[in-house]
N, C-alpha and C. Protein backbone atom coordinates (compact mmCIF):
# COMPACT_ATOMS: atom_id res chain seq x y z
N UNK A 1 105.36 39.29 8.55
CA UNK A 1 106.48 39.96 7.92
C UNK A 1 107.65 39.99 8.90
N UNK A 2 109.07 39.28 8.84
CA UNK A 2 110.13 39.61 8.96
C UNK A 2 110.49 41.21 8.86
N UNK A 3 111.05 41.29 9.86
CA UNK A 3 111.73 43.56 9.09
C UNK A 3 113.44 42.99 9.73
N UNK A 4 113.84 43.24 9.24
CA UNK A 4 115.48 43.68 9.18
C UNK A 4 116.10 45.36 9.23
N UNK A 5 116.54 45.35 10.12
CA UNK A 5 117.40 47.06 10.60
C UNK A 5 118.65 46.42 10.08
N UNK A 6 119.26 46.93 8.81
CA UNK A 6 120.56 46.41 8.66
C UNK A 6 121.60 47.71 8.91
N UNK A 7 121.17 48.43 9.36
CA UNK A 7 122.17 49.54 9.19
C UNK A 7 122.90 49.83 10.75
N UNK A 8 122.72 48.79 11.40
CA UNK A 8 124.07 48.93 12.41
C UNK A 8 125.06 47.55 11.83
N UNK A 9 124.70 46.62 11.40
CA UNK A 9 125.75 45.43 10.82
C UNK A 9 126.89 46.37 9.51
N UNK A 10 127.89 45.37 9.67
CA UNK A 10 128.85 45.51 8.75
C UNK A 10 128.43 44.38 7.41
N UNK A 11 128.62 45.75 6.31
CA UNK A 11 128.19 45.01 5.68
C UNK A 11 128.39 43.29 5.11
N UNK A 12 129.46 42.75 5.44
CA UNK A 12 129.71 41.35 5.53
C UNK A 12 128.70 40.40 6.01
N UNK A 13 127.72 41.00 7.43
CA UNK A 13 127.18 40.13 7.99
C UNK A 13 126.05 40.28 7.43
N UNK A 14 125.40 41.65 6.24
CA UNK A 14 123.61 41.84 6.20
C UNK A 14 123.50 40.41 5.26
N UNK A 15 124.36 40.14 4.25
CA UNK A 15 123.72 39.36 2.92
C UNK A 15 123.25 37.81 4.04
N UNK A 16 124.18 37.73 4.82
CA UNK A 16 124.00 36.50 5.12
C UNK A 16 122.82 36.59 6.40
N UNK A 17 122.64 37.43 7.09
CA UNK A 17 121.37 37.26 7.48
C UNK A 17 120.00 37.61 7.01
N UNK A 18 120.47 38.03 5.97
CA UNK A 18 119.05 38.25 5.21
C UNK A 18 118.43 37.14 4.45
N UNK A 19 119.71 36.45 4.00
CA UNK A 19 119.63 35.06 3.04
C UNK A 19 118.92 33.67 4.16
N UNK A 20 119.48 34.29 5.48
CA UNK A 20 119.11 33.04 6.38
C UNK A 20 117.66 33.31 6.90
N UNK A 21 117.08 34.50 6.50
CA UNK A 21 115.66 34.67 7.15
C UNK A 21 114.67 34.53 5.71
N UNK A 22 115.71 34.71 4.93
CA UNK A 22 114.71 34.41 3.18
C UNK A 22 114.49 32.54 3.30
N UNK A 23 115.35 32.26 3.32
CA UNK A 23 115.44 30.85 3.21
C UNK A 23 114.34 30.36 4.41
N UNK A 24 114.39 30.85 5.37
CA UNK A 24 112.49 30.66 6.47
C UNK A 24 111.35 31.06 6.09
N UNK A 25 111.20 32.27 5.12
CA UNK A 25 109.98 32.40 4.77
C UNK A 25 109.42 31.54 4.05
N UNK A 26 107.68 31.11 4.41
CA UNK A 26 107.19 30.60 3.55
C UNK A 26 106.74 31.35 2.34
N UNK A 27 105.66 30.94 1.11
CA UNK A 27 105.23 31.58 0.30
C UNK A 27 104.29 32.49 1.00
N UNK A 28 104.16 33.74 0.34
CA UNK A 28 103.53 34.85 1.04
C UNK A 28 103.50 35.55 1.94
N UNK A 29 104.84 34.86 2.86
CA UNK A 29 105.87 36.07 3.43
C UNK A 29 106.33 36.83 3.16
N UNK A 30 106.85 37.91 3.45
CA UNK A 30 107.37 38.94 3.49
C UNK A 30 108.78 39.67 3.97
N UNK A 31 109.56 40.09 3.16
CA UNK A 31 110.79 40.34 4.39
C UNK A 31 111.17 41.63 4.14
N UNK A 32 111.22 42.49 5.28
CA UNK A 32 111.52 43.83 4.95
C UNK A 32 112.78 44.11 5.36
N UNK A 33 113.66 44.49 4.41
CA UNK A 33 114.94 45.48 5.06
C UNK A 33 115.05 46.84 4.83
N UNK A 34 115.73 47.36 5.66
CA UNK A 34 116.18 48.91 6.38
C UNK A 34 117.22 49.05 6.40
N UNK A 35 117.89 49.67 4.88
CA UNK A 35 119.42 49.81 4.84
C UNK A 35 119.93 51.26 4.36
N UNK A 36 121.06 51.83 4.77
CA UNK A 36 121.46 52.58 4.91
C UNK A 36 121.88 53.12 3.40
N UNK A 37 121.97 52.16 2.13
CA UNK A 37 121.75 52.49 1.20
C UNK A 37 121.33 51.90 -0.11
N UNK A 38 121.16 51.93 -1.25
CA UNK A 38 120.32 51.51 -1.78
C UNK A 38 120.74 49.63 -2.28
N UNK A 39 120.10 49.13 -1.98
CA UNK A 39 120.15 47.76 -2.28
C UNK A 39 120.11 46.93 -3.55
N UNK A 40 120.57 47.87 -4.38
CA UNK A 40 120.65 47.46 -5.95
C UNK A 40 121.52 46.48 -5.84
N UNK A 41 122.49 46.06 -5.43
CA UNK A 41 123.42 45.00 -5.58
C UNK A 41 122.78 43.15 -5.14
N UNK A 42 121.69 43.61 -4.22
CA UNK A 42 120.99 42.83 -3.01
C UNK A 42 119.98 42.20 -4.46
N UNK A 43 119.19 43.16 -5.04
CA UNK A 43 118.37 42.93 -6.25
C UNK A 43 118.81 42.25 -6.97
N UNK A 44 120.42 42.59 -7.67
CA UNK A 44 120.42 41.85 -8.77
C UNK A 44 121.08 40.18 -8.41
N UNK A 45 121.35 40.42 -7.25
CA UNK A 45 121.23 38.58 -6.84
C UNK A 45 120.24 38.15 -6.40
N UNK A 46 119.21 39.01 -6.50
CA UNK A 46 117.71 37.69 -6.01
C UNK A 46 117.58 37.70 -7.57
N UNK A 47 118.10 38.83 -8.65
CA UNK A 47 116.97 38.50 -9.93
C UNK A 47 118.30 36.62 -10.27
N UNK A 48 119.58 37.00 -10.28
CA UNK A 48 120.20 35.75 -10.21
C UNK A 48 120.00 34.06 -9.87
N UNK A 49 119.40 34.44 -8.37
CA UNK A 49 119.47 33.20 -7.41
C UNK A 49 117.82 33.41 -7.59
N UNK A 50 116.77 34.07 -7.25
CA UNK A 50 115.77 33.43 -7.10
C UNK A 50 114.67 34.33 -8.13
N UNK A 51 114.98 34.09 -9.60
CA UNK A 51 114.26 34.75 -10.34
C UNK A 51 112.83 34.41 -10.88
N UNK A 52 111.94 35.13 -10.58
CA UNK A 52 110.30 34.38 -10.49
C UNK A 52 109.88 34.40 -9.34
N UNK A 53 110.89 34.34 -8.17
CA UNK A 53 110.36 33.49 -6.96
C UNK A 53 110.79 34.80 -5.54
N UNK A 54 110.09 36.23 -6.22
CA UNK A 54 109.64 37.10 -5.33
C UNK A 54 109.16 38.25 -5.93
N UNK A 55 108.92 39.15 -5.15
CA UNK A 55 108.22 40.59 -5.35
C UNK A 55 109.40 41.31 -4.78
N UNK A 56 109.98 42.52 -5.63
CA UNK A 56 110.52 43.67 -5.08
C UNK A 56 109.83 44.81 -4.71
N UNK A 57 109.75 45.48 -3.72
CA UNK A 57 108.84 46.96 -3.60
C UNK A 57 110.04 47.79 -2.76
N UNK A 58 110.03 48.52 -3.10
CA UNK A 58 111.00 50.03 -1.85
C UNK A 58 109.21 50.71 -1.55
N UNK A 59 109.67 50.91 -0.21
CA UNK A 59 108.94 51.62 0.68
C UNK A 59 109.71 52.76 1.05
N UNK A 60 110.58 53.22 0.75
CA UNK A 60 111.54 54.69 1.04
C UNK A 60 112.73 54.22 0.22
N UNK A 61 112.86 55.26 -0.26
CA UNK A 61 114.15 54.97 -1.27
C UNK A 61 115.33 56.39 -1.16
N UNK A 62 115.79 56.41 0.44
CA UNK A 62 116.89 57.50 0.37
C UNK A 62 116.45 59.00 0.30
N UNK A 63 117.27 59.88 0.65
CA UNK A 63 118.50 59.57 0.37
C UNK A 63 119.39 59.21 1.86
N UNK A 64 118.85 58.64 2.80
CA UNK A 64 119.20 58.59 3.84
C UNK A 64 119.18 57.30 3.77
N UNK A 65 118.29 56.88 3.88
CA UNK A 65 117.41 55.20 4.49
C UNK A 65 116.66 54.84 3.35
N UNK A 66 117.06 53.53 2.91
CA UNK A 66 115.87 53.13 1.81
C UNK A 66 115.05 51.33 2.54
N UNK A 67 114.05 51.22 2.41
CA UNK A 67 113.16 50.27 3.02
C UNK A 67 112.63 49.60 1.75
N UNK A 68 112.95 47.83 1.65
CA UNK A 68 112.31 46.81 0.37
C UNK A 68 111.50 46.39 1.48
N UNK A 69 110.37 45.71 0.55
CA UNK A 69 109.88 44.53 1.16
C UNK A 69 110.26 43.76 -0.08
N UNK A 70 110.43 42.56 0.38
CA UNK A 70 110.48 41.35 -0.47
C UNK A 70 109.61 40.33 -0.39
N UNK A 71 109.20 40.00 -1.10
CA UNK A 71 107.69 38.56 -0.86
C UNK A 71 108.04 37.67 -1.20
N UNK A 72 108.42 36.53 -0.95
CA UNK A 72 108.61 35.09 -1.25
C UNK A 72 107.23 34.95 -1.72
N UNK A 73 107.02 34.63 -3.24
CA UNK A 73 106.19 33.92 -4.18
C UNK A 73 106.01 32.51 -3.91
């Protein structure tokens, strides 16, 4: 499992390093991020760009800190 702390980046830089560590996982990896708030926007471009081809889970969901894992299928 990948983990990502995105909550010292601006948000400009999280999509694109998250996209560049998705794009390394193989199938049945895992990638966890740690963001400062809720990642609904992050969701509805994987259901966009890679629909079928993961698992969403929150592991803490706020109201401070919310934690996904994501699974590359």
């Amino acid at each position: 499992m990948i983990e990502l702390d995105l909550r010292p980046l601006i948000p400009p830089e999280r999509h694109k390093l998250i996209f560049e560590n998705w794009n390394d996982l193989k199938p049945g990896q895992t990638l966890k991020i740690i963001n400062d708030h809720d990642p609904k926007p992050l969701y509805y471009l994987f259901q966009a760009e890679y629909a079928n081809q993961y698992e969403w889970e929150y592991e803490l969901e706020g109201p401070i800190d919310w934690a996904v894992k994501i699974k590359k299928l």
